[in-house]
PDB file of N, CA and C in Angstrom:
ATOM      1  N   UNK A   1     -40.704  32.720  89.074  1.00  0.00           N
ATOM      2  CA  UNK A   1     -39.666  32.393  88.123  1.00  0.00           C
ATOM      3  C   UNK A   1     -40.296  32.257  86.736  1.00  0.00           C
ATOM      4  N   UNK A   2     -39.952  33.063  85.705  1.00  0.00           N
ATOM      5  CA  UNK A   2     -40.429  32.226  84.015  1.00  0.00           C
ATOM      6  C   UNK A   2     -39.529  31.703  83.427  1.00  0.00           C
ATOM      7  N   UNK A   3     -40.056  30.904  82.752  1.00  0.00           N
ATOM      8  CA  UNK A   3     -39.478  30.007  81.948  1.00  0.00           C
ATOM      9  C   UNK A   3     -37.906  30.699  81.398  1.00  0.00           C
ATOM     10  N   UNK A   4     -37.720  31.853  80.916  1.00  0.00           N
ATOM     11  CA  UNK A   4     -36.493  32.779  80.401  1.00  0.00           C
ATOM     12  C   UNK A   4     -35.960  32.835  81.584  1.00  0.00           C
ATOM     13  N   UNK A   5     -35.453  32.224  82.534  1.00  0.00           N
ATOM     14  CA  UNK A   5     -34.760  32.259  84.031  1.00  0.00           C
ATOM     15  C   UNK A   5     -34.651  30.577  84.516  1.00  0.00           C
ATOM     16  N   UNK A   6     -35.188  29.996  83.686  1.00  0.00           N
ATOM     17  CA  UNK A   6     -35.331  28.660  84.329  1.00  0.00           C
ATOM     18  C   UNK A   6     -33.982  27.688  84.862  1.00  0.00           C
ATOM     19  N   UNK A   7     -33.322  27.823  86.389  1.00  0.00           N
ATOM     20  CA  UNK A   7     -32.289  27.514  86.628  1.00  0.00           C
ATOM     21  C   UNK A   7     -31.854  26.056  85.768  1.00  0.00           C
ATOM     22  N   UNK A   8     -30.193  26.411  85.552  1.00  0.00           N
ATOM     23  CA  UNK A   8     -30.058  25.293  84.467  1.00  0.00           C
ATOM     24  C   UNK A   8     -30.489  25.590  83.009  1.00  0.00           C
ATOM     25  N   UNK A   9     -30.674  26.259  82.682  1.00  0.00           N
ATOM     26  CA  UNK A   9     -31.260  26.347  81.494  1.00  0.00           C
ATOM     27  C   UNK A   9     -31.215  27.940  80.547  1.00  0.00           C
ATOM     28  N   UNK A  10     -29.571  29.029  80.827  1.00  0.00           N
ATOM     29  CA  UNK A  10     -29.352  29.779  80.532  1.00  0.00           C
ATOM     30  C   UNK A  10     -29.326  29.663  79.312  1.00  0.00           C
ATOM     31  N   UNK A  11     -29.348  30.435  78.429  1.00  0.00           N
ATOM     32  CA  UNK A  11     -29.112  30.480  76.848  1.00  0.00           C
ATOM     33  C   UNK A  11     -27.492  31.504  76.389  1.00  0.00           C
ATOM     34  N   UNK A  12     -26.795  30.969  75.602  1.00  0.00           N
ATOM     35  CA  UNK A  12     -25.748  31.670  75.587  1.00  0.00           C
ATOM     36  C   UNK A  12     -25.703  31.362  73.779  1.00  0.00           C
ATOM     37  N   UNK A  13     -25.691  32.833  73.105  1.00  0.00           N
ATOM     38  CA  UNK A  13     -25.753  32.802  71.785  1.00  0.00           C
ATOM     39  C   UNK A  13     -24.342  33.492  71.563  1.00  0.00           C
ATOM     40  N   UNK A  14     -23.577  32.492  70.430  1.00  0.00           N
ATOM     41  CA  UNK A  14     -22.246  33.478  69.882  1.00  0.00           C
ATOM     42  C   UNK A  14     -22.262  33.474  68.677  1.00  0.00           C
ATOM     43  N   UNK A  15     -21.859  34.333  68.014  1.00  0.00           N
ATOM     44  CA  UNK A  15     -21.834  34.832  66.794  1.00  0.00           C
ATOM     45  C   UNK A  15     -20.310  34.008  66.307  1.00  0.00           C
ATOM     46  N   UNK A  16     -20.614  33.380  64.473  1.00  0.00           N
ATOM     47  CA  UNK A  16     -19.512  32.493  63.920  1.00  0.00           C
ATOM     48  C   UNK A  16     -19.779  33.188  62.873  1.00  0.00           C
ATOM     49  N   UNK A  17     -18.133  32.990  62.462  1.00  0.00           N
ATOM     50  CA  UNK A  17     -17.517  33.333  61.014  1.00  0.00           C
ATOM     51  C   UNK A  17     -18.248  32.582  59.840  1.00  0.00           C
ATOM     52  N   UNK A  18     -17.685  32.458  59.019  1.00  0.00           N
ATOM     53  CA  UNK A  18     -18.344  31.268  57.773  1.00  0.00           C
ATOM     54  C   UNK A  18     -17.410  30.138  58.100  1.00  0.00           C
ATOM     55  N   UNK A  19     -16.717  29.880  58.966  1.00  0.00           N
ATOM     56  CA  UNK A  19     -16.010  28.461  59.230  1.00  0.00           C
ATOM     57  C   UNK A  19     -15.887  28.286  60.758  1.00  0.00           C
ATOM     58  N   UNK A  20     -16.947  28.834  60.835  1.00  0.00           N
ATOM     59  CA  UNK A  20     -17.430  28.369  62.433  1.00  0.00           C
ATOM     60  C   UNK A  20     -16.915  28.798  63.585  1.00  0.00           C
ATOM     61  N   UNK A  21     -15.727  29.251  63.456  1.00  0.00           N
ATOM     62  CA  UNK A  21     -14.782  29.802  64.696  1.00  0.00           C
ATOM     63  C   UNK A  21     -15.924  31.045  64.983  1.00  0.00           C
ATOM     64  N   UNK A  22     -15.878  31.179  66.464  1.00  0.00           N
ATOM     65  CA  UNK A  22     -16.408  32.358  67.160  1.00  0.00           C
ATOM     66  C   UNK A  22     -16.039  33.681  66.476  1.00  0.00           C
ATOM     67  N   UNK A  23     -17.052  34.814  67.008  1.00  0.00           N
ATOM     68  CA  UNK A  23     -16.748  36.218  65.526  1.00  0.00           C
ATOM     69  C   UNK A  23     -17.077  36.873  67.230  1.00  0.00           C
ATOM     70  N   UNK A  24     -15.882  37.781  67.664  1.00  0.00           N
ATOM     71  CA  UNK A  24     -15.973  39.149  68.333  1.00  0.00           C
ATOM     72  C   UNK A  24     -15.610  39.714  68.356  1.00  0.00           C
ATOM     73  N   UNK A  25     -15.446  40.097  66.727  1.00  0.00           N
ATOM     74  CA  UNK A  25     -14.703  41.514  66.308  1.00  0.00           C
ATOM     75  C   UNK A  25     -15.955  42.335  66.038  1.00  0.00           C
ATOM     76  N   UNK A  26     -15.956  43.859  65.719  1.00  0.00           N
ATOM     77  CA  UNK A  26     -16.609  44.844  65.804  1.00  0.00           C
ATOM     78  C   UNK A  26     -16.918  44.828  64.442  1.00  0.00           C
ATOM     79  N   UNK A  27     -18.183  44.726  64.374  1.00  0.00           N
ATOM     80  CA  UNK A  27     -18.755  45.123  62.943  1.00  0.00           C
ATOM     81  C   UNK A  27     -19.736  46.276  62.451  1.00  0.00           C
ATOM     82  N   UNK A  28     -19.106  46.736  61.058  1.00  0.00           N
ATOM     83  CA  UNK A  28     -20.326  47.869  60.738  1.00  0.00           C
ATOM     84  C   UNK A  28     -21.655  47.595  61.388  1.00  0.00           C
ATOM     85  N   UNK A  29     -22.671  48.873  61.225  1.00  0.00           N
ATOM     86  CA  UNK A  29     -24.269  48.539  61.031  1.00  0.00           C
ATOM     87  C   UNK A  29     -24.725  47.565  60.458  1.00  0.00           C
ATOM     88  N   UNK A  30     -23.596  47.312  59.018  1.00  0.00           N
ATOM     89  CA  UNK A  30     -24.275  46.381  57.842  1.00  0.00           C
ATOM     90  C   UNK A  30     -24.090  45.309  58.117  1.00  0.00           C
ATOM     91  N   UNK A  31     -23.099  45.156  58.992  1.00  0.00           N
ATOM     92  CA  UNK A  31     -22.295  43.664  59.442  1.00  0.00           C
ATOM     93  C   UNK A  31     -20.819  43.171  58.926  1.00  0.00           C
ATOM     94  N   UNK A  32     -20.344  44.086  58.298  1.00  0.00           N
ATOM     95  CA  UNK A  32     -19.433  44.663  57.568  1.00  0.00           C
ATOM     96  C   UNK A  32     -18.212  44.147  58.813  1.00  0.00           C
ATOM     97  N   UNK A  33     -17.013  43.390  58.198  1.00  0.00           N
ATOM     98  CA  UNK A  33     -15.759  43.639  59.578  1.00  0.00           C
ATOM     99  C   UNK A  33     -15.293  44.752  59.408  1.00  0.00           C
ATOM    100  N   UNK A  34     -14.820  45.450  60.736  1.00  0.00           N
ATOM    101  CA  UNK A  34     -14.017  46.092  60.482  1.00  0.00           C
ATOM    102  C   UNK A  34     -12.601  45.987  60.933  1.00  0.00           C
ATOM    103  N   UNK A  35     -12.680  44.802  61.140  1.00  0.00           N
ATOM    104  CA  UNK A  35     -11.086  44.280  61.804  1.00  0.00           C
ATOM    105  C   UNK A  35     -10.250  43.561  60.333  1.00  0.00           C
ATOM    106  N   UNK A  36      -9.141  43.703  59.992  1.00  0.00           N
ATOM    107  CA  UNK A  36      -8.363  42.669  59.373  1.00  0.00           C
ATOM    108  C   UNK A  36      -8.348  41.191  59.839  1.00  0.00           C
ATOM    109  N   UNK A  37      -8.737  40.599  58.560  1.00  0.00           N
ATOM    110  CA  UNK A  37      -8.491  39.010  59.157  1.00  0.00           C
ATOM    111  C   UNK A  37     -10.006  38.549  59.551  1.00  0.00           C
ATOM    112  N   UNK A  38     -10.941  39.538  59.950  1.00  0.00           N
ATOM    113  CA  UNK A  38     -12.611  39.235  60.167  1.00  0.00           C
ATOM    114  C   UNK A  38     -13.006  38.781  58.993  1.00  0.00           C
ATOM    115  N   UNK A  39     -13.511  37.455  58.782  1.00  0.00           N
ATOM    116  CA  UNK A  39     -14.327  36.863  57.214  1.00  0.00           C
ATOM    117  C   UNK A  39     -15.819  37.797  57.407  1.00  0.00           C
ATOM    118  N   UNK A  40     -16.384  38.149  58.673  1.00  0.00           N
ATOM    119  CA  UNK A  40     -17.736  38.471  58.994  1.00  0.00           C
ATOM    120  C   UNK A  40     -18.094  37.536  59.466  1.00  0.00           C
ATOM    121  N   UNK A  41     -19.726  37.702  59.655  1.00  0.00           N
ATOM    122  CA  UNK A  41     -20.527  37.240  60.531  1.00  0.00           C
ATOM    123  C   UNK A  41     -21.401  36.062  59.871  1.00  0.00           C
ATOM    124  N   UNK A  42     -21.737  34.535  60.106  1.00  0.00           N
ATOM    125  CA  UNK A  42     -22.015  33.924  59.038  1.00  0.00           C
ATOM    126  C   UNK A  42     -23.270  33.821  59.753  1.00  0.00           C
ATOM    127  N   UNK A  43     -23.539  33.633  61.332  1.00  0.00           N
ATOM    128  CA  UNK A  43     -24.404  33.187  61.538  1.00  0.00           C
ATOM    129  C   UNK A  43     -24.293  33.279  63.218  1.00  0.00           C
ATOM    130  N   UNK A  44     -25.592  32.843  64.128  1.00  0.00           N
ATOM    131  CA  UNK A  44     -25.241  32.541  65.614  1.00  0.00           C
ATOM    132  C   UNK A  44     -25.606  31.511  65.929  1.00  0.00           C
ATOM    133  N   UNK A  45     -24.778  30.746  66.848  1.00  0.00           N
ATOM    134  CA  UNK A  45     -25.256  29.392  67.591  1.00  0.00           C
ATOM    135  C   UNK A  45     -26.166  29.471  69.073  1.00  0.00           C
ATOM    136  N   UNK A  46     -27.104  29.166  69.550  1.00  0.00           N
ATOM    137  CA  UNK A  46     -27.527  29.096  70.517  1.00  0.00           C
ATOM    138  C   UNK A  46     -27.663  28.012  71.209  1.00  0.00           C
ATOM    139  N   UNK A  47     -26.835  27.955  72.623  1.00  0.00           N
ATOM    140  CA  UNK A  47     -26.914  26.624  73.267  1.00  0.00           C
ATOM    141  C   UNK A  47     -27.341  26.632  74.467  1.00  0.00           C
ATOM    142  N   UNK A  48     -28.394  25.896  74.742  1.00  0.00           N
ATOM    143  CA  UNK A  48     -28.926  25.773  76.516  1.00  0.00           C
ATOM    144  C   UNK A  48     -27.822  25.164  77.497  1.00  0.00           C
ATOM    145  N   UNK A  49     -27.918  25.868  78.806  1.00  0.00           N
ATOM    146  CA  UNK A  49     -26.598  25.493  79.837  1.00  0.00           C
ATOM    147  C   UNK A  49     -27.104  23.685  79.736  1.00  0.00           C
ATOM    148  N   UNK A  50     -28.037  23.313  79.546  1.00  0.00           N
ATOM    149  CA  UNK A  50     -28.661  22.275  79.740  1.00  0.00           C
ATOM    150  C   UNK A  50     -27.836  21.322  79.365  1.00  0.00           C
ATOM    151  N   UNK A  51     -27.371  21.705  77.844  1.00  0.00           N
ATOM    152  CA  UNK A  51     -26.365  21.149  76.685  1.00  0.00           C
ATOM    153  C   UNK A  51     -27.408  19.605  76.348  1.00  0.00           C
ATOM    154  N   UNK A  52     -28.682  19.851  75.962  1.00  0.00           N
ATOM    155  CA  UNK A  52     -29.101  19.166  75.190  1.00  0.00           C
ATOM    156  C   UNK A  52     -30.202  19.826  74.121  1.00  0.00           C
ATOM    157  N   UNK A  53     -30.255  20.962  74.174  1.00  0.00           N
ATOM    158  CA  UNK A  53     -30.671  21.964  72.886  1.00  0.00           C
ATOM    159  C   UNK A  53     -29.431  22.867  72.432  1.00  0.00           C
ATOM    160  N   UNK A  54     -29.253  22.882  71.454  1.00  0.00           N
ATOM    161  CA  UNK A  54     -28.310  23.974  70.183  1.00  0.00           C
ATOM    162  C   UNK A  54     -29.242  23.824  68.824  1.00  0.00           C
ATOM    163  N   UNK A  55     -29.294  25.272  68.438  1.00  0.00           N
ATOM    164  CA  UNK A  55     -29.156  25.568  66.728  1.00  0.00           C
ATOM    165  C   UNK A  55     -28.667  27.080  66.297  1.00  0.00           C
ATOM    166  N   UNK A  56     -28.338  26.918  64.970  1.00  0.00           N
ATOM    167  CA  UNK A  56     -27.971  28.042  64.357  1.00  0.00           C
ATOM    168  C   UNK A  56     -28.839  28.880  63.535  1.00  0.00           C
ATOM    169  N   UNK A  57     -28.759  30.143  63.730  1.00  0.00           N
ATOM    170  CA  UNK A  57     -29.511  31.011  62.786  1.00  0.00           C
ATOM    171  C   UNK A  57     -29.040  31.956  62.418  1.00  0.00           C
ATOM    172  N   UNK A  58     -29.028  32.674  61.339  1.00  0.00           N
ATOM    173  CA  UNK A  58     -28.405  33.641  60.888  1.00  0.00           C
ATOM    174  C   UNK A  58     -28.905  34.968  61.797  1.00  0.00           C
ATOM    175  N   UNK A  59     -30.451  35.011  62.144  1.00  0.00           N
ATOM    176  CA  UNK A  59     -30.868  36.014  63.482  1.00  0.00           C
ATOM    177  C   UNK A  59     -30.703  35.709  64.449  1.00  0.00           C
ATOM    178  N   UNK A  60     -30.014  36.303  65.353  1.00  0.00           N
ATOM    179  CA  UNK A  60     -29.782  36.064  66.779  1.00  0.00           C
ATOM    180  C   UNK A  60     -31.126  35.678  67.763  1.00  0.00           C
ATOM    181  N   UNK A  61     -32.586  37.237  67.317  1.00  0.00           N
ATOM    182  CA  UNK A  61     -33.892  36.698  67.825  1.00  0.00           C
ATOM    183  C   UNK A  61     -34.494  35.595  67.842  1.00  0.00           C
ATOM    184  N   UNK A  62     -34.118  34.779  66.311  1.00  0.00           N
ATOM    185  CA  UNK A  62     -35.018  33.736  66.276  1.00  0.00           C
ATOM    186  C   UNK A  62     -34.858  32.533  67.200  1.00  0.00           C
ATOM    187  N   UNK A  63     -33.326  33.152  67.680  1.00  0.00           N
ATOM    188  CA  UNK A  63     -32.466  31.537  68.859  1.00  0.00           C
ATOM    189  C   UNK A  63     -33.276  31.967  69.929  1.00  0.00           C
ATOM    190  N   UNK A  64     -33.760  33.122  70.372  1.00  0.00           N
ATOM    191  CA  UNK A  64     -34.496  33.491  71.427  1.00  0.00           C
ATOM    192  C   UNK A  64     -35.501  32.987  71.572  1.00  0.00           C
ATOM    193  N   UNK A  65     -36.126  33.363  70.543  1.00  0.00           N
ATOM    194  CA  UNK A  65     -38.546  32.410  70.221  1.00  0.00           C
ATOM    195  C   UNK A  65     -37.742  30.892  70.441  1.00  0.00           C
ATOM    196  N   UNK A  66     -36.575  30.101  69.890  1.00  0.00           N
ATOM    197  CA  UNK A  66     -36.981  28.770  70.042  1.00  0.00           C
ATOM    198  C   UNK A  66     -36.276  28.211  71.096  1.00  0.00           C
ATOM    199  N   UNK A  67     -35.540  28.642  71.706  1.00  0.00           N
ATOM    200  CA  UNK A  67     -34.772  28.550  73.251  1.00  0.00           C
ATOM    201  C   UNK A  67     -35.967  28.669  74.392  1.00  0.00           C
ATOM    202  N   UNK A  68     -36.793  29.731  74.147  1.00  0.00           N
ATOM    203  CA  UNK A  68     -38.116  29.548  74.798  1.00  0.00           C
ATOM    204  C   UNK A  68     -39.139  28.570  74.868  1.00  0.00           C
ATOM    205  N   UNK A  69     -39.107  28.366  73.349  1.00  0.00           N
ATOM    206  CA  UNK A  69     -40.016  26.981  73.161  1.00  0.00           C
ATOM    207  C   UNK A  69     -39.362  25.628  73.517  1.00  0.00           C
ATOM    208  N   UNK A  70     -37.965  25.607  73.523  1.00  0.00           N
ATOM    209  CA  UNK A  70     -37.494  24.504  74.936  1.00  0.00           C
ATOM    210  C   UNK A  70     -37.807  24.593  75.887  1.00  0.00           C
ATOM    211  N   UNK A  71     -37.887  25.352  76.316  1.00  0.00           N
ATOM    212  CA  UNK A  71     -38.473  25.652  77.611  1.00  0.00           C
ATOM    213  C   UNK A  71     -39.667  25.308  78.021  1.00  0.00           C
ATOM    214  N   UNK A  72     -40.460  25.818  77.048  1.00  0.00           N
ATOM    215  CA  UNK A  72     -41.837  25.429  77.349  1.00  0.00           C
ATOM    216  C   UNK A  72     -42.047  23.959  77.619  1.00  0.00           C
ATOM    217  N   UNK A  73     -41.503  23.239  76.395  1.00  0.00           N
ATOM    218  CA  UNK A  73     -41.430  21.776  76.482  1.00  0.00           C
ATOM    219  C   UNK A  73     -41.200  20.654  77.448  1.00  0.00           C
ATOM    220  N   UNK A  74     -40.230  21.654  78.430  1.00  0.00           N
ATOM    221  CA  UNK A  74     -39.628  20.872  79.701  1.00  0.00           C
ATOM    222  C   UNK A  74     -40.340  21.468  80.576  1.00  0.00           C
ATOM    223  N   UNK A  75     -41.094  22.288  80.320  1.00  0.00           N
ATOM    224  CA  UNK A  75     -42.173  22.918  81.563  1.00  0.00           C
ATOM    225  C   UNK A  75     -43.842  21.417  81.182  1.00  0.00           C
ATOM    226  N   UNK A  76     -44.080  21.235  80.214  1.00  0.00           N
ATOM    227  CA  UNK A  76     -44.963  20.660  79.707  1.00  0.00           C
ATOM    228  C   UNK A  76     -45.911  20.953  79.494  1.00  0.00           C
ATOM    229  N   UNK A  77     -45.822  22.329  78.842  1.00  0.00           N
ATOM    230  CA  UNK A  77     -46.200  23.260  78.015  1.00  0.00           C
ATOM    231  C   UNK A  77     -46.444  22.581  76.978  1.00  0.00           C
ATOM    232  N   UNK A  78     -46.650  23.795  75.523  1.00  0.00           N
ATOM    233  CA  UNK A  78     -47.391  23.494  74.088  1.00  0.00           C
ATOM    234  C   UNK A  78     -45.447  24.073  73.413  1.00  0.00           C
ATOM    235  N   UNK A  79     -45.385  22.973  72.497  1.00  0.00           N
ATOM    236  CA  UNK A  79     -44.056  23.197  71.865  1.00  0.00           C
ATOM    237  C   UNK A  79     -44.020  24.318  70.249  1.00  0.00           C
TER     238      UNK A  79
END
């Protein structure tokens, strides 16, 4: 098992508007809406099934490197 599988401890990232409501409308390459009524994409939240790690980043990857490094932490690992 690694740590990126660690039961209990799925990662689920969603993409928010600039007022926080969830964004799953279809966007350009650029990030561009292309739906009416889409403000765009402000940012993503990442939350462990754990529900005692969340943060936001405007890159989706970076919720990945530090969702891992929870992980590590509760493994008792190097943070």
């Amino acid at each position: 098992m690694t740590l990126k599988t660690l039961p209990g401890h799925e990662l689920t990232v969603l993409p928010r508007h600039p007022d926080g409501t969830p964004c799953a409308h279809e966007l350009t390459e650029h990030g561009k809406a292309l739906e009416a009524g889409c403000t765009g994409r402000e940012d993503y939240v990442g939350v462990c099934a754990c529900a005692q790690w969340w943060e936001t980043d405007e890159v989706h990857g970076l919720l990945d490197a530090r969702h891992a490094r929870h992980l590590r932490e509760l493994a008792g690992g190097e943070s």
